[in-house]
PDB file of N, CA and C in Angstrom:
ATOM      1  N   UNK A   1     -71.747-175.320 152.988  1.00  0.00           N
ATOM      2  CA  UNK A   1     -71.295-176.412 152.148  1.00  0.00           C
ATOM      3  C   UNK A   1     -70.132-175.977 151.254  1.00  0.00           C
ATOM      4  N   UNK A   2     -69.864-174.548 150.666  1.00  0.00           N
ATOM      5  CA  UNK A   2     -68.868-174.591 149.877  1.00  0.00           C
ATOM      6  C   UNK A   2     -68.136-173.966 150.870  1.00  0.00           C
ATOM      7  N   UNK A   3     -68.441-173.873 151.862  1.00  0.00           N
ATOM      8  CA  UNK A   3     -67.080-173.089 153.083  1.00  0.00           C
ATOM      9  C   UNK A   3     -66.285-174.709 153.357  1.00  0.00           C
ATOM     10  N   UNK A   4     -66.995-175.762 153.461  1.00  0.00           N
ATOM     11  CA  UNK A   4     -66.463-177.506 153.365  1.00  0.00           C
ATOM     12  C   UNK A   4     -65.707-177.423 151.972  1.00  0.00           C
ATOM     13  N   UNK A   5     -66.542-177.321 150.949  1.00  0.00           N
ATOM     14  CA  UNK A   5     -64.974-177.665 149.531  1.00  0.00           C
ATOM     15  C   UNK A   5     -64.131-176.827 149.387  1.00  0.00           C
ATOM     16  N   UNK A   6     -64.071-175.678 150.265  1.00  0.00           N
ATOM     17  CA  UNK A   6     -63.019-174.804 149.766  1.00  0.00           C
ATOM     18  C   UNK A   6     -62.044-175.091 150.995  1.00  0.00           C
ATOM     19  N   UNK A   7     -62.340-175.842 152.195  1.00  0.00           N
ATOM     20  CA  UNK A   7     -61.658-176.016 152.971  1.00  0.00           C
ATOM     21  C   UNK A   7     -60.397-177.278 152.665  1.00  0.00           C
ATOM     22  N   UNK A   8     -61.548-178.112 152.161  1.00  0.00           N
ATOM     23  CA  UNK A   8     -60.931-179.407 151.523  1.00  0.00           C
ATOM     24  C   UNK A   8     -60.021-179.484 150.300  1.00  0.00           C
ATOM     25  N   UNK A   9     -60.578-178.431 149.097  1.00  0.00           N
ATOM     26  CA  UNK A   9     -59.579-177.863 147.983  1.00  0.00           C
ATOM     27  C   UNK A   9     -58.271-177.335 148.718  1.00  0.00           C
ATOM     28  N   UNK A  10     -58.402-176.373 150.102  1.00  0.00           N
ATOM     29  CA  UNK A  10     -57.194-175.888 150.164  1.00  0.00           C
ATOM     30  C   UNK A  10     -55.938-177.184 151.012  1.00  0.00           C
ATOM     31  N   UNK A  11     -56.886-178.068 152.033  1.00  0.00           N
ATOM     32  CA  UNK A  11     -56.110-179.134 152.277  1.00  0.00           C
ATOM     33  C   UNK A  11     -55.415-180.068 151.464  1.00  0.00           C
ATOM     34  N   UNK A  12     -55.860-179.903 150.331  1.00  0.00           N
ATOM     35  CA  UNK A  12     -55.488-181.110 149.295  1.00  0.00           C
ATOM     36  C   UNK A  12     -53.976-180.179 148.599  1.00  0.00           C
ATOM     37  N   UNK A  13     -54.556-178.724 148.425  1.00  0.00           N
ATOM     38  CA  UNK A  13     -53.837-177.966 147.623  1.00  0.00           C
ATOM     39  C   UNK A  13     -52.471-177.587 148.390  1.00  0.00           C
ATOM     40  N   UNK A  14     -52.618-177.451 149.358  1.00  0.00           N
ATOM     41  CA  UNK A  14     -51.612-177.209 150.723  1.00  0.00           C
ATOM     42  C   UNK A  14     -50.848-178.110 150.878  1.00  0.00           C
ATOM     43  N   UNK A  15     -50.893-179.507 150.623  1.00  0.00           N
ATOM     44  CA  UNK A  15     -50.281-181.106 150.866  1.00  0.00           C
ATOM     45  C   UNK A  15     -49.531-181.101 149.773  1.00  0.00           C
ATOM     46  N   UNK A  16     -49.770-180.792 148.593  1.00  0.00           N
ATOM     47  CA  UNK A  16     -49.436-180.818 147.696  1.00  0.00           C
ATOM     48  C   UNK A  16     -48.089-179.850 147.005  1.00  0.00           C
ATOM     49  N   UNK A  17     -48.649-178.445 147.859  1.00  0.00           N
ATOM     50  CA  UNK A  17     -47.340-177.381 147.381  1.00  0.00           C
ATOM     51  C   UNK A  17     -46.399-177.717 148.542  1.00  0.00           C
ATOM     52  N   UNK A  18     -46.757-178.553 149.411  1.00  0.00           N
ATOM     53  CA  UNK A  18     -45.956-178.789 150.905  1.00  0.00           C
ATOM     54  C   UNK A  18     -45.172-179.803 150.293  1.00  0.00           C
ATOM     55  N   UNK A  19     -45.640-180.902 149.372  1.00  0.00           N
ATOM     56  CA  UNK A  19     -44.671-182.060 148.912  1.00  0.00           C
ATOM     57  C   UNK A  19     -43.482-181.412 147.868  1.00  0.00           C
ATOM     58  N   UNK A  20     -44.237-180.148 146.641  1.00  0.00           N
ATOM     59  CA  UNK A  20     -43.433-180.010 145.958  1.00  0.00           C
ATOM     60  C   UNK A  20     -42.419-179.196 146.530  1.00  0.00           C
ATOM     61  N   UNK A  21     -42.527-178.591 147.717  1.00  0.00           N
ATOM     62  CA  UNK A  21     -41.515-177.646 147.899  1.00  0.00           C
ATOM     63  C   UNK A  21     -40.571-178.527 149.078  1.00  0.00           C
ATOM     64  N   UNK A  22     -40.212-179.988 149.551  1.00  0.00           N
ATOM     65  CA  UNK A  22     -39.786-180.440 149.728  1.00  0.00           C
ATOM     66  C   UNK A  22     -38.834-181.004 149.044  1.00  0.00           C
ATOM     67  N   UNK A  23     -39.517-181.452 148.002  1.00  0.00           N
ATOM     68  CA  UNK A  23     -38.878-182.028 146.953  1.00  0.00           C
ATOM     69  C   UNK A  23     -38.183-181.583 146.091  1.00  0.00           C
ATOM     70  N   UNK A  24     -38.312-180.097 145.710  1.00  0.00           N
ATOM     71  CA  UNK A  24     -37.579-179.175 145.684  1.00  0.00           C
ATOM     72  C   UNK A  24     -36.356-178.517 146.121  1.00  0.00           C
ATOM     73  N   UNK A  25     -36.242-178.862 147.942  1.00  0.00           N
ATOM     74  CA  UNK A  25     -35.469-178.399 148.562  1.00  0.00           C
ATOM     75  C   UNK A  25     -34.673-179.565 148.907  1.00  0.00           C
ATOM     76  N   UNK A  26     -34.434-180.613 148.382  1.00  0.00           N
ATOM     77  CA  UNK A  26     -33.502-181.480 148.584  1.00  0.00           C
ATOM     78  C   UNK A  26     -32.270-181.349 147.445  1.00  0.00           C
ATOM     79  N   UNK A  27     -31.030-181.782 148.495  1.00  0.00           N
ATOM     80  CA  UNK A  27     -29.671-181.751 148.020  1.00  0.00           C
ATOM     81  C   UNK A  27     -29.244-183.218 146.663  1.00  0.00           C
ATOM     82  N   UNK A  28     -28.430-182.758 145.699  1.00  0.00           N
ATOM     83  CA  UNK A  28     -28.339-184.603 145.751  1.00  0.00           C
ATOM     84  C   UNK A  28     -27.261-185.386 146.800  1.00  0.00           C
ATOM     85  N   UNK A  29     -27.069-184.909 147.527  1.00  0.00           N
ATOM     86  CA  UNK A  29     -25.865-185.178 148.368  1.00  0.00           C
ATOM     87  C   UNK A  29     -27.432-186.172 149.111  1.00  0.00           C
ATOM     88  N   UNK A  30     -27.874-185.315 149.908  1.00  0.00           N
ATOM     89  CA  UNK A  30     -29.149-185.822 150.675  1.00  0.00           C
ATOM     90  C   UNK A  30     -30.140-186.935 149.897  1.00  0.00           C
ATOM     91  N   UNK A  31     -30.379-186.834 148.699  1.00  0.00           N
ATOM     92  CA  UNK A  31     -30.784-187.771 147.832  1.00  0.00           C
ATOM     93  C   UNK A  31     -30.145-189.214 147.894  1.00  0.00           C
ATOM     94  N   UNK A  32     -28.753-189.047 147.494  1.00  0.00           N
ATOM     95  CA  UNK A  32     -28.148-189.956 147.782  1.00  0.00           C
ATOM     96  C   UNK A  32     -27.661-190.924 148.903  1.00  0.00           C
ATOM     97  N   UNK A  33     -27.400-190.211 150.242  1.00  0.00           N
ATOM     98  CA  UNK A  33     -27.581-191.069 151.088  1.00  0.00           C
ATOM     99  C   UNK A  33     -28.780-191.364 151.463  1.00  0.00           C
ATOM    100  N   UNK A  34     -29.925-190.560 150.991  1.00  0.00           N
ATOM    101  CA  UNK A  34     -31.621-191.397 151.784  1.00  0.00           C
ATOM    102  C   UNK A  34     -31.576-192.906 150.869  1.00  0.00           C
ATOM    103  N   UNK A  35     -31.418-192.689 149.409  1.00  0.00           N
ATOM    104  CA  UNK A  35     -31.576-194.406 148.627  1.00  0.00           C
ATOM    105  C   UNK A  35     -30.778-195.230 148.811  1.00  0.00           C
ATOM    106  N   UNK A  36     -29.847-195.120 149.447  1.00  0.00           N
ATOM    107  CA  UNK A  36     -29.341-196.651 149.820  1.00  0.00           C
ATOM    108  C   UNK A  36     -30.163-197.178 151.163  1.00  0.00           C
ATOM    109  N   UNK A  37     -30.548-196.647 152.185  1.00  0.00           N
ATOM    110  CA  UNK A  37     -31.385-197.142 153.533  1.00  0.00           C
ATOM    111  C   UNK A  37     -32.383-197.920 153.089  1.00  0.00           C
ATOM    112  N   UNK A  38     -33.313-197.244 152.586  1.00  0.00           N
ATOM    113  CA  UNK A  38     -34.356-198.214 152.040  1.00  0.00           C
ATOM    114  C   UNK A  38     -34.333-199.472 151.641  1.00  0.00           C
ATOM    115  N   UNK A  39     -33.562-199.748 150.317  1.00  0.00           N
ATOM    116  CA  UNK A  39     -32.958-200.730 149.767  1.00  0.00           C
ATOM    117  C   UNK A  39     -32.411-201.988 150.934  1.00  0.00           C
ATOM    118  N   UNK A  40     -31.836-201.573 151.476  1.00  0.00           N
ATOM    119  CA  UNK A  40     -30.925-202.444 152.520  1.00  0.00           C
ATOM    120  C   UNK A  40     -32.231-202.980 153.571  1.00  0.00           C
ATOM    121  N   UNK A  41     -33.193-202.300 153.982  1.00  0.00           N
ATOM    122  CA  UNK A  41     -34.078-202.471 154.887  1.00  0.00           C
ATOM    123  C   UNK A  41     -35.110-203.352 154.100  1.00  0.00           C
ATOM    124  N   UNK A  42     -35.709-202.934 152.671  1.00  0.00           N
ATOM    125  CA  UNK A  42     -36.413-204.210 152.071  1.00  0.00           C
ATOM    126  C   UNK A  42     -35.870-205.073 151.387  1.00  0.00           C
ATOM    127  N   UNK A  43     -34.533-205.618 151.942  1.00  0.00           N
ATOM    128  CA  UNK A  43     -33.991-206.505 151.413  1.00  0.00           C
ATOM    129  C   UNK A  43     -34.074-207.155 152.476  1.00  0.00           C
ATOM    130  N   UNK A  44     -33.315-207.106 153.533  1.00  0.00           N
ATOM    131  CA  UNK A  44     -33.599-207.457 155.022  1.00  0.00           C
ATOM    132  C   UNK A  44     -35.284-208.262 155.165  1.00  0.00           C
ATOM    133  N   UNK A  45     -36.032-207.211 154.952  1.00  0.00           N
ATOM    134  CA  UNK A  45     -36.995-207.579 155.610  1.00  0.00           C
ATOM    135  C   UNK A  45     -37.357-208.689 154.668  1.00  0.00           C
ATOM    136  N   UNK A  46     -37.214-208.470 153.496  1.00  0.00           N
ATOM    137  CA  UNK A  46     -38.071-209.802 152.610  1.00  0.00           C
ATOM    138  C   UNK A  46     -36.801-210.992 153.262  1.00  0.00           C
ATOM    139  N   UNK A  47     -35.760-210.996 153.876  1.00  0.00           N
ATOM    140  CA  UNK A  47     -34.996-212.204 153.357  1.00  0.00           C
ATOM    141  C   UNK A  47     -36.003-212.660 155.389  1.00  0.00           C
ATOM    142  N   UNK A  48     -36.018-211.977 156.044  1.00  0.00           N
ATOM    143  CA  UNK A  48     -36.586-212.438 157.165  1.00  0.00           C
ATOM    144  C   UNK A  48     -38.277-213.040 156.788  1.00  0.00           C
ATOM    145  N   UNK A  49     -38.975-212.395 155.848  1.00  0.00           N
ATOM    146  CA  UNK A  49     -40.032-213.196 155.718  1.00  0.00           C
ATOM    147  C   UNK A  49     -39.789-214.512 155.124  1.00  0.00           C
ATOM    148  N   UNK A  50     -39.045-214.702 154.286  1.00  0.00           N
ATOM    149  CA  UNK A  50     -38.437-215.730 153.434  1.00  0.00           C
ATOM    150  C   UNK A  50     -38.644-216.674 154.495  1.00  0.00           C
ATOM    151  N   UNK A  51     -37.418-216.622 155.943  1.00  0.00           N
ATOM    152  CA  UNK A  51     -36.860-217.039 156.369  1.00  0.00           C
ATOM    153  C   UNK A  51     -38.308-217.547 157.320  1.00  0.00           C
ATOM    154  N   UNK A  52     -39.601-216.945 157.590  1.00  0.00           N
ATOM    155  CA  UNK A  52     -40.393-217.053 158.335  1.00  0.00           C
ATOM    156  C   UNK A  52     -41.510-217.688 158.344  1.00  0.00           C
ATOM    157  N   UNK A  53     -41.554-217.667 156.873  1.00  0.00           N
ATOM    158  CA  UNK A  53     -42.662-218.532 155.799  1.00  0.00           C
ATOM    159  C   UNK A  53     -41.978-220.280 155.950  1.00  0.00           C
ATOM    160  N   UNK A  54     -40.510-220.294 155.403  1.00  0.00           N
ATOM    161  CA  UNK A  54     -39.673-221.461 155.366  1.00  0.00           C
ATOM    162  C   UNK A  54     -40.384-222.314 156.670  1.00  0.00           C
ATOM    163  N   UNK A  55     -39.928-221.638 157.790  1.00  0.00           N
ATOM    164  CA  UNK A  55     -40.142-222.122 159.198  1.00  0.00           C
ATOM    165  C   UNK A  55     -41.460-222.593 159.156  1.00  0.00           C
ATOM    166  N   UNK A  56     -42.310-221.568 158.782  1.00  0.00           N
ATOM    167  CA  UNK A  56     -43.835-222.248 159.308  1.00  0.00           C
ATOM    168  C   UNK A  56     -44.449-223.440 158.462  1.00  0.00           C
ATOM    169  N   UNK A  57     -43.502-223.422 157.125  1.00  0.00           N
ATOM    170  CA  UNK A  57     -44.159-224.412 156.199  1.00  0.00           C
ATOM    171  C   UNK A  57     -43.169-226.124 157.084  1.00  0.00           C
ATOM    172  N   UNK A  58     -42.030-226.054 157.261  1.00  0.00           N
ATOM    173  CA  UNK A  58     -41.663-226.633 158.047  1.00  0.00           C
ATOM    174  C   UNK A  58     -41.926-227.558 159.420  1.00  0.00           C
ATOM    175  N   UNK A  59     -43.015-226.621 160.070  1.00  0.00           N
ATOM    176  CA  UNK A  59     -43.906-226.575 160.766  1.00  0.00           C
ATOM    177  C   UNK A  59     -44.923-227.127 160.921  1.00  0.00           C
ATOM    178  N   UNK A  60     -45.657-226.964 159.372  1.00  0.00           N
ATOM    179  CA  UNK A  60     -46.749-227.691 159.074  1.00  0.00           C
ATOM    180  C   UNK A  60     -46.504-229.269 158.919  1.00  0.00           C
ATOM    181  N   UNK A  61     -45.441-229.325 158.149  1.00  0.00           N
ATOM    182  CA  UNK A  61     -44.913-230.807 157.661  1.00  0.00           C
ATOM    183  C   UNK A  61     -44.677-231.507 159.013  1.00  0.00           C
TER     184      UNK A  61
END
C-alpha cells in the first residue's frame, strides 16, 4: 500500500517538475507566436457556433 502512494506521489511529482521545466524552457520569441493561434481559433470557433445555434433556432421557427 505505501509502495501505491509513493508511486502516485512520484507521478503527480514528476508531471509537475515536467510542466515546470517546460515552462521554463520557453523562448519569448516562442511565447509569442504560440498566443496569437489560440485566440484566432476561439474566435472562429465561437463565431461558427453563433452561426449554428442562429440556424437551428431558425429551424425551429
Amino acid at each position: 500500500m505505501i509502495v501505491l502512494a509513493y508511486a502516485i506521489l512520484g507521478i503527480f511529482f514528476g508531471i509537475q517538475l515536467f510542466s515546470l521545466v517546460s515552462i521554463l524552457l520557453q523562448t519569448p520569441a516562442v511565447l509569442q507566436k504560440r498566443t496569437h493561434f489560440p485566440q484566432v481559433s476561439i474566435l472562429l470557433a465561437a463565431r461558427n457556433e453563433e452561426k449554428l445555434i442562429i440556424r437551428n433556432l431558425e429551424a425551429i421557427e
